[in-house]
C-alpha atoms as a PDB file:
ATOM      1  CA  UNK A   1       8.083  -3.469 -17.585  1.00  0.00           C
ATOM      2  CA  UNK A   2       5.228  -1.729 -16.398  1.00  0.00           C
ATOM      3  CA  UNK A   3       1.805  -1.787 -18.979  1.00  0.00           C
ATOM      4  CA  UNK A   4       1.037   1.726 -19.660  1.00  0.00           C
ATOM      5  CA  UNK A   5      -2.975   0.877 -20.346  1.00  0.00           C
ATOM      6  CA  UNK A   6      -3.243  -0.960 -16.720  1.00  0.00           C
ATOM      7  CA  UNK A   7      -3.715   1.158 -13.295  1.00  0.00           C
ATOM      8  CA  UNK A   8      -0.817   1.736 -11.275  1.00  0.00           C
ATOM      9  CA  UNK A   9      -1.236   0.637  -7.460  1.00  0.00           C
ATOM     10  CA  UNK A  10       1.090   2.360  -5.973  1.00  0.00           C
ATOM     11  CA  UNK A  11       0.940   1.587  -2.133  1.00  0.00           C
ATOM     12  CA  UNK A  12       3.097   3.950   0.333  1.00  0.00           C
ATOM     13  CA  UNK A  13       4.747   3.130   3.579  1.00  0.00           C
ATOM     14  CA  UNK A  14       3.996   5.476   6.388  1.00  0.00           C
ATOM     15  CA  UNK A  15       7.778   6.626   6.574  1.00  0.00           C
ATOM     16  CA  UNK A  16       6.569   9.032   3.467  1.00  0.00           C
ATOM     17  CA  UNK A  17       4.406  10.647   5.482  1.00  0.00           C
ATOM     18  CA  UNK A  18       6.923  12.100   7.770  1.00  0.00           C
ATOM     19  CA  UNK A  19       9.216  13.083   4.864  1.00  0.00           C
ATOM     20  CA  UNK A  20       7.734  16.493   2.968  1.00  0.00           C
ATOM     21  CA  UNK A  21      10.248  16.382   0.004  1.00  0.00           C
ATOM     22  CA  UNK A  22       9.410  12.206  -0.217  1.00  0.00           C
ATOM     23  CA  UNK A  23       5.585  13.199  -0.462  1.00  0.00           C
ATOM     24  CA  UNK A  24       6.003  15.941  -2.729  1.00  0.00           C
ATOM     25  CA  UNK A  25       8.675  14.443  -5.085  1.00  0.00           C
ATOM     26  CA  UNK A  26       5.800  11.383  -5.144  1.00  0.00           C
ATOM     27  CA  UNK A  27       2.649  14.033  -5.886  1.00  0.00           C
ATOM     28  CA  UNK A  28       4.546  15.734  -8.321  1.00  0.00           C
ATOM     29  CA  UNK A  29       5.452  11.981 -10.440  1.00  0.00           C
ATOM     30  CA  UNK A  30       1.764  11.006 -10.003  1.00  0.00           C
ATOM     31  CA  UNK A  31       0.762  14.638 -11.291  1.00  0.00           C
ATOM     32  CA  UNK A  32       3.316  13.837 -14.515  1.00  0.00           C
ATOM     33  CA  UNK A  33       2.005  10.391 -14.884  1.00  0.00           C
ATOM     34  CA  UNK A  34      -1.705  10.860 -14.786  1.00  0.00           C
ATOM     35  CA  UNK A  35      -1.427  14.203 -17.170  1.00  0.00           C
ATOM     36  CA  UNK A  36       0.265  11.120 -19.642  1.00  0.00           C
ATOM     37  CA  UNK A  37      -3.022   9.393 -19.066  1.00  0.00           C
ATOM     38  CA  UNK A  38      -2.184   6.598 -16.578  1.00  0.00           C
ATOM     39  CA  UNK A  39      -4.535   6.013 -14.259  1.00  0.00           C
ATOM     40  CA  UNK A  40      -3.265   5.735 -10.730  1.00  0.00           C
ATOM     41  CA  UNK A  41      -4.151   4.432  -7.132  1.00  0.00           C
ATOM     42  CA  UNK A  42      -2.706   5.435  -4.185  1.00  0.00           C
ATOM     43  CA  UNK A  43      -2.760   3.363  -1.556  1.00  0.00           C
ATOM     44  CA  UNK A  44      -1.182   4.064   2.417  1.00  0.00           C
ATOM     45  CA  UNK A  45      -0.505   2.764   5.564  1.00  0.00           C
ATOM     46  CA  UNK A  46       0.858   4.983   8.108  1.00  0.00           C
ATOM     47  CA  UNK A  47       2.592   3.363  11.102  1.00  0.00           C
ATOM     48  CA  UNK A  48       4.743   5.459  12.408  1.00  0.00           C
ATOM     49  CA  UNK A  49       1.372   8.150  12.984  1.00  0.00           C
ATOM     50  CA  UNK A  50      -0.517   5.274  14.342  1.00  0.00           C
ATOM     51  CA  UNK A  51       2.227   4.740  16.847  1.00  0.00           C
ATOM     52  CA  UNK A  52       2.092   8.394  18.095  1.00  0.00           C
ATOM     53  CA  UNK A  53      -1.067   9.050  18.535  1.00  0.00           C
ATOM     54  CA  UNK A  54      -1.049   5.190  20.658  1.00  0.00           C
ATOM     55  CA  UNK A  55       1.676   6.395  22.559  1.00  0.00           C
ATOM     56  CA  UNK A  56      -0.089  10.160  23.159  1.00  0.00           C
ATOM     57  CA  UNK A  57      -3.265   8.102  24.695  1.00  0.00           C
ATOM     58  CA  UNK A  58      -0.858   5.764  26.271  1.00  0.00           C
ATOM     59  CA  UNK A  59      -1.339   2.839  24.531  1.00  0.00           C
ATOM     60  CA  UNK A  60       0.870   0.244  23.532  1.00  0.00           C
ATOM     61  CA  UNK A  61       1.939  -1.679  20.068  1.00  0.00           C
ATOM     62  CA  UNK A  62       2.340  -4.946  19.715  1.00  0.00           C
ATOM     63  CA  UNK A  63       2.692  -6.827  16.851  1.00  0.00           C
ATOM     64  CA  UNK A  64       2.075 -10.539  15.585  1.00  0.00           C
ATOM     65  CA  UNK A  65       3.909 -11.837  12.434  1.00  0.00           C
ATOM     66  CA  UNK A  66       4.412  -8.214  11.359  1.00  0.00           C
ATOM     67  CA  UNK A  67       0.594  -7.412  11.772  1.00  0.00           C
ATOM     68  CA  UNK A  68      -0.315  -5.013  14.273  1.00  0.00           C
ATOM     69  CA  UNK A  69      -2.617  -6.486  16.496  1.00  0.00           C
ATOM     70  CA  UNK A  70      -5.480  -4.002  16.873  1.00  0.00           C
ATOM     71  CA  UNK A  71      -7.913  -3.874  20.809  1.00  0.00           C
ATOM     72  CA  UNK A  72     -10.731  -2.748  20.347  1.00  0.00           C
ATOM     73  CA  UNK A  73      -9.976   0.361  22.254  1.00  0.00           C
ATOM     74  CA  UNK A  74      -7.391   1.362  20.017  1.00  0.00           C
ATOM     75  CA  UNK A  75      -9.284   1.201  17.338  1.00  0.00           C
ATOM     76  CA  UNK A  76     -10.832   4.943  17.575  1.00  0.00           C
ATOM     77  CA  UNK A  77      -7.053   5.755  17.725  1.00  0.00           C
ATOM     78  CA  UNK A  78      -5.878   3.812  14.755  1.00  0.00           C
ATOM     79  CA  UNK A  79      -8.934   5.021  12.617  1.00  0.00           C
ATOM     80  CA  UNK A  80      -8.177   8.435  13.266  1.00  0.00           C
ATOM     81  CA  UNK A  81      -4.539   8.250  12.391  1.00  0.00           C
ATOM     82  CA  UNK A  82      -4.730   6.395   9.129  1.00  0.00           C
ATOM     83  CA  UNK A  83      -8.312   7.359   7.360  1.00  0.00           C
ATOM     84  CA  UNK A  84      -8.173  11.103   9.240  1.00  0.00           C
ATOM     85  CA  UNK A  85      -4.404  12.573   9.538  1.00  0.00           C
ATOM     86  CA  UNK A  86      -2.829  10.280   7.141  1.00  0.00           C
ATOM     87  CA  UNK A  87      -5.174  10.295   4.285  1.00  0.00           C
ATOM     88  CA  UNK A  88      -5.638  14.098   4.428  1.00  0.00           C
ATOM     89  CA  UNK A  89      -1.011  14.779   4.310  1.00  0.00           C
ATOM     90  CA  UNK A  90      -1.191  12.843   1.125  1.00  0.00           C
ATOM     91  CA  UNK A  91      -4.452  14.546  -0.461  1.00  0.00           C
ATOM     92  CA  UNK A  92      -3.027  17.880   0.700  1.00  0.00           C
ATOM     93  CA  UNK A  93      -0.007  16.787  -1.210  1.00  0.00           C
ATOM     94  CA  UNK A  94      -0.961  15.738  -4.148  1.00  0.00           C
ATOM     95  CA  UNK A  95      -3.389  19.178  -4.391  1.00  0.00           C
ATOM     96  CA  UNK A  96      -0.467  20.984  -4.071  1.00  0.00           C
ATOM     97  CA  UNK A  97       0.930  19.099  -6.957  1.00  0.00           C
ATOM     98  CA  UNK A  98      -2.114  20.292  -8.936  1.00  0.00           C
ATOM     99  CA  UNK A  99      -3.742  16.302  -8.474  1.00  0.00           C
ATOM    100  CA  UNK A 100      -7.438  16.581  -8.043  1.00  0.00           C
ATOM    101  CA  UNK A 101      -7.544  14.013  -5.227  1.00  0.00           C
ATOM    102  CA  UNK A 102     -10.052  12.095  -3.680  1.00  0.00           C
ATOM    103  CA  UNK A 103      -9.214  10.777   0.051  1.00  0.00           C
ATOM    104  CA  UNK A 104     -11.279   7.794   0.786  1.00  0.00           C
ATOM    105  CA  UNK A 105     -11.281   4.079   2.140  1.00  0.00           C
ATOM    106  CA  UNK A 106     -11.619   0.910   1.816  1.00  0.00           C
ATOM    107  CA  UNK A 107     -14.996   1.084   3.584  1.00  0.00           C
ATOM    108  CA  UNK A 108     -16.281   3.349   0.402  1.00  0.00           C
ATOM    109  CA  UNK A 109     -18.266   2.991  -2.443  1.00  0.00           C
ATOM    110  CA  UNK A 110     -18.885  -0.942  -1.917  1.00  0.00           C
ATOM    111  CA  UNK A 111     -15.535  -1.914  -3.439  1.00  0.00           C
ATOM    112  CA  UNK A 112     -14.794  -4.367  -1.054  1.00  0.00           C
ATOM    113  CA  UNK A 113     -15.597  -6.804   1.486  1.00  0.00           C
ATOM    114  CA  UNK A 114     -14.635  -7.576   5.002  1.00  0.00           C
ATOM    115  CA  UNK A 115     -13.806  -9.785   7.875  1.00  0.00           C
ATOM    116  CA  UNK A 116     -11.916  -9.930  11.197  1.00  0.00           C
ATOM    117  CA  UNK A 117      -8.987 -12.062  10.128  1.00  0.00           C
ATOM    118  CA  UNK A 118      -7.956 -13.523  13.007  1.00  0.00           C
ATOM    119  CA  UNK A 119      -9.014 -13.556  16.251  1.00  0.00           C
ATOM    120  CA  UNK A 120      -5.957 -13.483  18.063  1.00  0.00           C
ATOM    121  CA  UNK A 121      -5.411  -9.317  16.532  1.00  0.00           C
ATOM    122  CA  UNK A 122      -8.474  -8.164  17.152  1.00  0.00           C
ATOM    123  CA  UNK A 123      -9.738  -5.788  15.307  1.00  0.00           C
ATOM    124  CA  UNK A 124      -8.115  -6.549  12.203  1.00  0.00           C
ATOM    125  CA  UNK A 125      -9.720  -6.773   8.622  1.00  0.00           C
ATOM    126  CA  UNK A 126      -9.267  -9.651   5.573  1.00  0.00           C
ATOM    127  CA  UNK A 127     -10.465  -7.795   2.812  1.00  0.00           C
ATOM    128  CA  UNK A 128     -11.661  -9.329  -0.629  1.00  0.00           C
ATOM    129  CA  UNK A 129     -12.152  -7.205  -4.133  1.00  0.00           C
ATOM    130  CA  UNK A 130     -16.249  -6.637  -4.504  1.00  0.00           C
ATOM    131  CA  UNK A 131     -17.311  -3.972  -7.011  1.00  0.00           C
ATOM    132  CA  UNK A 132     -15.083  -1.662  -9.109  1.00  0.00           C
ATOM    133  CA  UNK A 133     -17.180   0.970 -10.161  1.00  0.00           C
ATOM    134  CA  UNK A 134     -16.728   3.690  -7.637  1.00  0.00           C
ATOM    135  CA  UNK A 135     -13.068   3.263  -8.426  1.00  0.00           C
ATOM    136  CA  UNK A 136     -13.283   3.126 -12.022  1.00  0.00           C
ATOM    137  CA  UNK A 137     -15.491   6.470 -12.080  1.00  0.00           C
ATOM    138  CA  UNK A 138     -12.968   8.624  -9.979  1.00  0.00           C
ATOM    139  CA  UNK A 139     -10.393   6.857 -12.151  1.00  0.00           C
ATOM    140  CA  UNK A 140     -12.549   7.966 -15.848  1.00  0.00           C
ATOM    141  CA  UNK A 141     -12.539  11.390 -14.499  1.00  0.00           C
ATOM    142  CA  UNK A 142      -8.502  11.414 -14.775  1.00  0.00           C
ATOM    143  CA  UNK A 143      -8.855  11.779 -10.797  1.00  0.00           C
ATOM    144  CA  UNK A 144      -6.028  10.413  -8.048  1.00  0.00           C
ATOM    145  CA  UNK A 145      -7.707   7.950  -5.145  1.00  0.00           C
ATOM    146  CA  UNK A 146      -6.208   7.997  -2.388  1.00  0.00           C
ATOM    147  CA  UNK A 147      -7.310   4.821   0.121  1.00  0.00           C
ATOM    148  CA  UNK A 148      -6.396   4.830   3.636  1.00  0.00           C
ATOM    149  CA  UNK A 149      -6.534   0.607   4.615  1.00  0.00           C
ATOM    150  CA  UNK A 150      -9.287   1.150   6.975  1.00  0.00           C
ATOM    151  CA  UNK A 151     -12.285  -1.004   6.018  1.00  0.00           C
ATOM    152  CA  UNK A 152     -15.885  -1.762   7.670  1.00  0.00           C
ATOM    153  CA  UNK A 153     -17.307  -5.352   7.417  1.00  0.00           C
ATOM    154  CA  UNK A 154     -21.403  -6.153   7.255  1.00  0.00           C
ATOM    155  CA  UNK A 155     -22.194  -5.807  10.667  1.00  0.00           C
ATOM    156  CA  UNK A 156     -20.426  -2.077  10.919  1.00  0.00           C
ATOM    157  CA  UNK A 157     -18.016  -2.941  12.859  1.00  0.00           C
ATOM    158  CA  UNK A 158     -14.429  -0.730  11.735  1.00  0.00           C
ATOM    159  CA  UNK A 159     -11.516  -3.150  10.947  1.00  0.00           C
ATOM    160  CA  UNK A 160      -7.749  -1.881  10.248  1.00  0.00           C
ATOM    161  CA  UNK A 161      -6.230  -3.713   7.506  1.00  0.00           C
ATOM    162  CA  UNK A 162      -2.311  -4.354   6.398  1.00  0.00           C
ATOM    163  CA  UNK A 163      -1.973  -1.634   4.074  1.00  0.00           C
ATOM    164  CA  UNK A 164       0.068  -3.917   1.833  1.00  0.00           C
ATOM    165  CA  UNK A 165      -2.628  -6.537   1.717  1.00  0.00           C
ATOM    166  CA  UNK A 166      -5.349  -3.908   1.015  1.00  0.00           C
ATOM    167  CA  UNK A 167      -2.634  -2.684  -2.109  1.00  0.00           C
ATOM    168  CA  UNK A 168      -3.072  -6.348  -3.253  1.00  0.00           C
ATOM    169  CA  UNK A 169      -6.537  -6.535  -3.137  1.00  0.00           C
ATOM    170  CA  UNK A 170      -7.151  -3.238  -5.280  1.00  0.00           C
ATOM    171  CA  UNK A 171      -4.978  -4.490  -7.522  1.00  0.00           C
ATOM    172  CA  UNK A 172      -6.965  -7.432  -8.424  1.00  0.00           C
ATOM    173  CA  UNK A 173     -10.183  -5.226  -8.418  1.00  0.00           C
ATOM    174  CA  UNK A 174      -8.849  -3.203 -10.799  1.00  0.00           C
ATOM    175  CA  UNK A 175      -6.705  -5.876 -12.613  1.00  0.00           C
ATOM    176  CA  UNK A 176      -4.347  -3.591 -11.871  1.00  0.00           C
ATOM    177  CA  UNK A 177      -0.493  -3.240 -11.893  1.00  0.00           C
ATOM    178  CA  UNK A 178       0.868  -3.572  -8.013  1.00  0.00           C
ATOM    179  CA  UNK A 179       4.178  -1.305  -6.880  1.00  0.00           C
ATOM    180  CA  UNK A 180       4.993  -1.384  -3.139  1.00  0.00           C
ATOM    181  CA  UNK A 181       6.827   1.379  -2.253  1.00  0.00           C
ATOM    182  CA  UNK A 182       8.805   1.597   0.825  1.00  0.00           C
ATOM    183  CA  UNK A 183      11.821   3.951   3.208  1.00  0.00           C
ATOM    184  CA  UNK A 184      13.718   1.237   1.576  1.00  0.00           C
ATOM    185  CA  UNK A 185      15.086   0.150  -1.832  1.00  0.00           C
ATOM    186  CA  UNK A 186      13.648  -3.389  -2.430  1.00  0.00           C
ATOM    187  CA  UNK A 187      14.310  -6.650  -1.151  1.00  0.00           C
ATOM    188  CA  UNK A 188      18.464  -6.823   0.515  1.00  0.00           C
ATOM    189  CA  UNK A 189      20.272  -9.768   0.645  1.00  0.00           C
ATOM    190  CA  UNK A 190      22.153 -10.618   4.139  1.00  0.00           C
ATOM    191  CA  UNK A 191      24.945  -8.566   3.110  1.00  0.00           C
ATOM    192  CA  UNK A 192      22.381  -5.218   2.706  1.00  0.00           C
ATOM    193  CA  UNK A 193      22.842  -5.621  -1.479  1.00  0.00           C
ATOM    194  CA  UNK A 194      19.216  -4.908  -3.398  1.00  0.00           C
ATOM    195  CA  UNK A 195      18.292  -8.310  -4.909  1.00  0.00           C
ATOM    196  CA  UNK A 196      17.011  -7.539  -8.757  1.00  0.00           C
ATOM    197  CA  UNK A 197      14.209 -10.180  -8.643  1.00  0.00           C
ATOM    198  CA  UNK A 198      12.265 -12.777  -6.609  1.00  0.00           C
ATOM    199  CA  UNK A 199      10.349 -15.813  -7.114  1.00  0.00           C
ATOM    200  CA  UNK A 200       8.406 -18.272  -4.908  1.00  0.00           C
ATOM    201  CA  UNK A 201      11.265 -20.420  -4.025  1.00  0.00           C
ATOM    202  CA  UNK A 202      13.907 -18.274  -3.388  1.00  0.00           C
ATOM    203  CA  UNK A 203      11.175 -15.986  -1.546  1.00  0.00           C
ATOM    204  CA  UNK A 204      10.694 -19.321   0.764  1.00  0.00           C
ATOM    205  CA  UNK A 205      14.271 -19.780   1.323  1.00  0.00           C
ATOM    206  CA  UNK A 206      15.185 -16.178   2.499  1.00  0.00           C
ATOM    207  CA  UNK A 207      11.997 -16.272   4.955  1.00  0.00           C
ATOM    208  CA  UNK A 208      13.385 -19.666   6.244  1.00  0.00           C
ATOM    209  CA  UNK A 209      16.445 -18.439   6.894  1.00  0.00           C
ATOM    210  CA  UNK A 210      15.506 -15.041   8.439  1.00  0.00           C
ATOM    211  CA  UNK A 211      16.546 -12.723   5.820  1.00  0.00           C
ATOM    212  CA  UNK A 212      13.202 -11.563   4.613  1.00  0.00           C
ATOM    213  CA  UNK A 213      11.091 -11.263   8.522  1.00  0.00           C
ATOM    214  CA  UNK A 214       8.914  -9.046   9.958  1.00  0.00           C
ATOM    215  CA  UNK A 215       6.712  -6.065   7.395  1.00  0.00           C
ATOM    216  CA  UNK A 216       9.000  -7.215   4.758  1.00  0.00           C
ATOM    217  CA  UNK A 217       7.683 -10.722   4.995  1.00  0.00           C
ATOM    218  CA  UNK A 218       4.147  -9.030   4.665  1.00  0.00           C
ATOM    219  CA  UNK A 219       4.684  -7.269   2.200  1.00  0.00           C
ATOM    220  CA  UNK A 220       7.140  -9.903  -0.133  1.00  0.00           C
ATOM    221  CA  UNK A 221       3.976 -12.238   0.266  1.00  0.00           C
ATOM    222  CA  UNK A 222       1.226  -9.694  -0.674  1.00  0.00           C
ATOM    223  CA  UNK A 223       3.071  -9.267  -3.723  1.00  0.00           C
ATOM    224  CA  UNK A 224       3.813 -12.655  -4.498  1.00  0.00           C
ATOM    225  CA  UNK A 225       0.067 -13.393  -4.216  1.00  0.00           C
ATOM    226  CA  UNK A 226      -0.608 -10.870  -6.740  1.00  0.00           C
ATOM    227  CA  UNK A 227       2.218 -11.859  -9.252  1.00  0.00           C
ATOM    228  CA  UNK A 228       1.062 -15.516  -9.127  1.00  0.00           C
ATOM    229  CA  UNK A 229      -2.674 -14.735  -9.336  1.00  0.00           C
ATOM    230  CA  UNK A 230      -2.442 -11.900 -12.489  1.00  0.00           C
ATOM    231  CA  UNK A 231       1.072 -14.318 -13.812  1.00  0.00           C
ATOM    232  CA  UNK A 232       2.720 -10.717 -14.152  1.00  0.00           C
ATOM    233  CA  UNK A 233       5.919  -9.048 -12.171  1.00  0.00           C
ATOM    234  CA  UNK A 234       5.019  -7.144  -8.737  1.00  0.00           C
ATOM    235  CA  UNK A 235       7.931  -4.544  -7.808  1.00  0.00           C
ATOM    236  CA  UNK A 236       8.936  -3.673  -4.554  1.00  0.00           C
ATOM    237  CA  UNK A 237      10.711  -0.241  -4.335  1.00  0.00           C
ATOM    238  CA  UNK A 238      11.830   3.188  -2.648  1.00  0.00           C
ATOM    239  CA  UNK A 239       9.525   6.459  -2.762  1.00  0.00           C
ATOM    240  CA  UNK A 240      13.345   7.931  -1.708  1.00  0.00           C
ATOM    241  CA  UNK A 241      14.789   8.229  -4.862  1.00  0.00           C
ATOM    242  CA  UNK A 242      13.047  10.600  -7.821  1.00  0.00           C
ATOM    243  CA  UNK A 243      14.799   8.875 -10.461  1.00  0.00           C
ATOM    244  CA  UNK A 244      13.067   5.440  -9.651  1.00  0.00           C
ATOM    245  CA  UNK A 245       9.503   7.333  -9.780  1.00  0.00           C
ATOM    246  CA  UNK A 246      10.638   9.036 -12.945  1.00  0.00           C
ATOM    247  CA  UNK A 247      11.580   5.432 -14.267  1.00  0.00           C
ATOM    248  CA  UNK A 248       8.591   4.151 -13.404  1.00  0.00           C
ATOM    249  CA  UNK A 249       6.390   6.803 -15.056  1.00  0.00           C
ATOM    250  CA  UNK A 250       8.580   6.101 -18.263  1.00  0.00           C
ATOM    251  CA  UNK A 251       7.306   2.103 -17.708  1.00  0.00           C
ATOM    252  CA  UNK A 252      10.703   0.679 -16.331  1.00  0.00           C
ATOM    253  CA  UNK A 253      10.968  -1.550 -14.156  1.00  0.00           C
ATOM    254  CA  UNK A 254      12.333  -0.625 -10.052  1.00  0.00           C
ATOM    255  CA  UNK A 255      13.141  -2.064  -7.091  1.00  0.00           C
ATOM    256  CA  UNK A 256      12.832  -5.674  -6.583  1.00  0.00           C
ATOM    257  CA  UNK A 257      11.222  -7.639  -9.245  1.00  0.00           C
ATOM    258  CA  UNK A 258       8.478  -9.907  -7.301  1.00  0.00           C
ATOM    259  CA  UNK A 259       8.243 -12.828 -10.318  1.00  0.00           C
ATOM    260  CA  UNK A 260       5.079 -15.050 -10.859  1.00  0.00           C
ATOM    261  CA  UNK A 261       7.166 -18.081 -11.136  1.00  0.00           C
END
């Protein structure tokens, strides 16, 4: 069940961004939701734009444990694509949906803090929860952030950050309540069946052996880390189907349940 009184962070894949009806069907649930008076954080990746625009400047992806490792002379490229293009389809959307919007960061209004996370992907941010109050203004105003996972550390040096890990981190900033939405319907067993709910163990054994891999992996484990750290459910779901936004604006519970224990 989803507590009405505790911000939604609702993090998007980038597969939403290339679907119009997906976007708008979302915008208009937030709209519906936030008019209720839940307060709402939207939080996105967007891979599949990041890959373009690498591929238009003839650049390659690569990837390491479902992180995309990140040169330093992508990094103009992947900046662009996720704070720039992304950011502004989803603010466009949700202003069509009659959601006053406002497309930032991670980098903005001191909320957190960051630091390459591993040397071997570059360019790539670990982000920790710092100061709420920027959020918690736009939030009082019965405004919709929208945070592209691009952060900037101390030295000002721009760092691209899992968009599911930078969901998790908000979350905990906020003491919030962490959704992942995805292109697909939650966690599926071996045989393609959605799997209800999920705890440590059974996460462990499915990643062991190789049903859970790749951005799945990621994202199961950012919102494990969250379930276990606020001892409350984390769901992983579909922005495909209305009815599963609709139930979530009515507080049910989607997707795959993601359980503390």
């Amino acid at each position: 069940m989803t507590n009405s009184n505790k911000t939604l962070v609702i993090k998007v894949g980038g597969a939403l961004l290339q679907c119009e009806m997906g976007m708008a069907r979302l915008m208009d649930t937030a709209a519906k939701m936030i008019a209720k008076g839940q307060k709402l954080i939207l939080v996105h990746g967007g891979g599949c734009l990041v890959d373009e625009q690498l591929t238009a400047n003839g650049m390659k992806t690569e990837k390491l444990d479902g992180l995309r490792v990140t040169p330093a002379e992508q990094v103009p490229v992947i900046v662009g694509a996720l704070a720039g293009t992304s950011n502004k389809l989803l603010q466009a959307a949700a202003i069509k949906s009659g959601v006053t919007a406002i497309g930032m960061s991670l980098a903005d209004g001191d909320i957190i803090t960051a630091k390459i996370k591993d040397h071997r992907l570059g360019f790539v941010g670990e982000v920790m929860p710092k100061n709420p109050s920027y959020l918690e203004f736009i939030l009082s105003q019965g405004w919709l952030p929208i945070v592209s996972s691009i952060a900037i550390d101390e030295c000002g040096q721009q760092l691209n950050v899992n968009a599911d890990q930078a969901a998790t981190v908000l979350a905990k900033l906020v003491d919030g309540q962490l959704v992942l939405l995805s292109d697909v319907s939650g966690v599926l067993d071996g045989k393609g069946q959605l799997i209800k709910s999920l705890n440590r163990a059974q996460i462990e054994e499915l990643t062991h052996i190789g049903v859970i891999e790749k951005g799945m992996k990621v994202k199961v484990e950012a919102a494990l880390e969250v379930a276990e750290l606020m001892g409350q459910p984390v769901q992983v779901a579909s922005w495909r189907s209305a009815e599963q936004l609709i139930a979530l604006s009515n507080g049910e519970a989607i997707g795959t349940q993601i359980k503390p224990n």
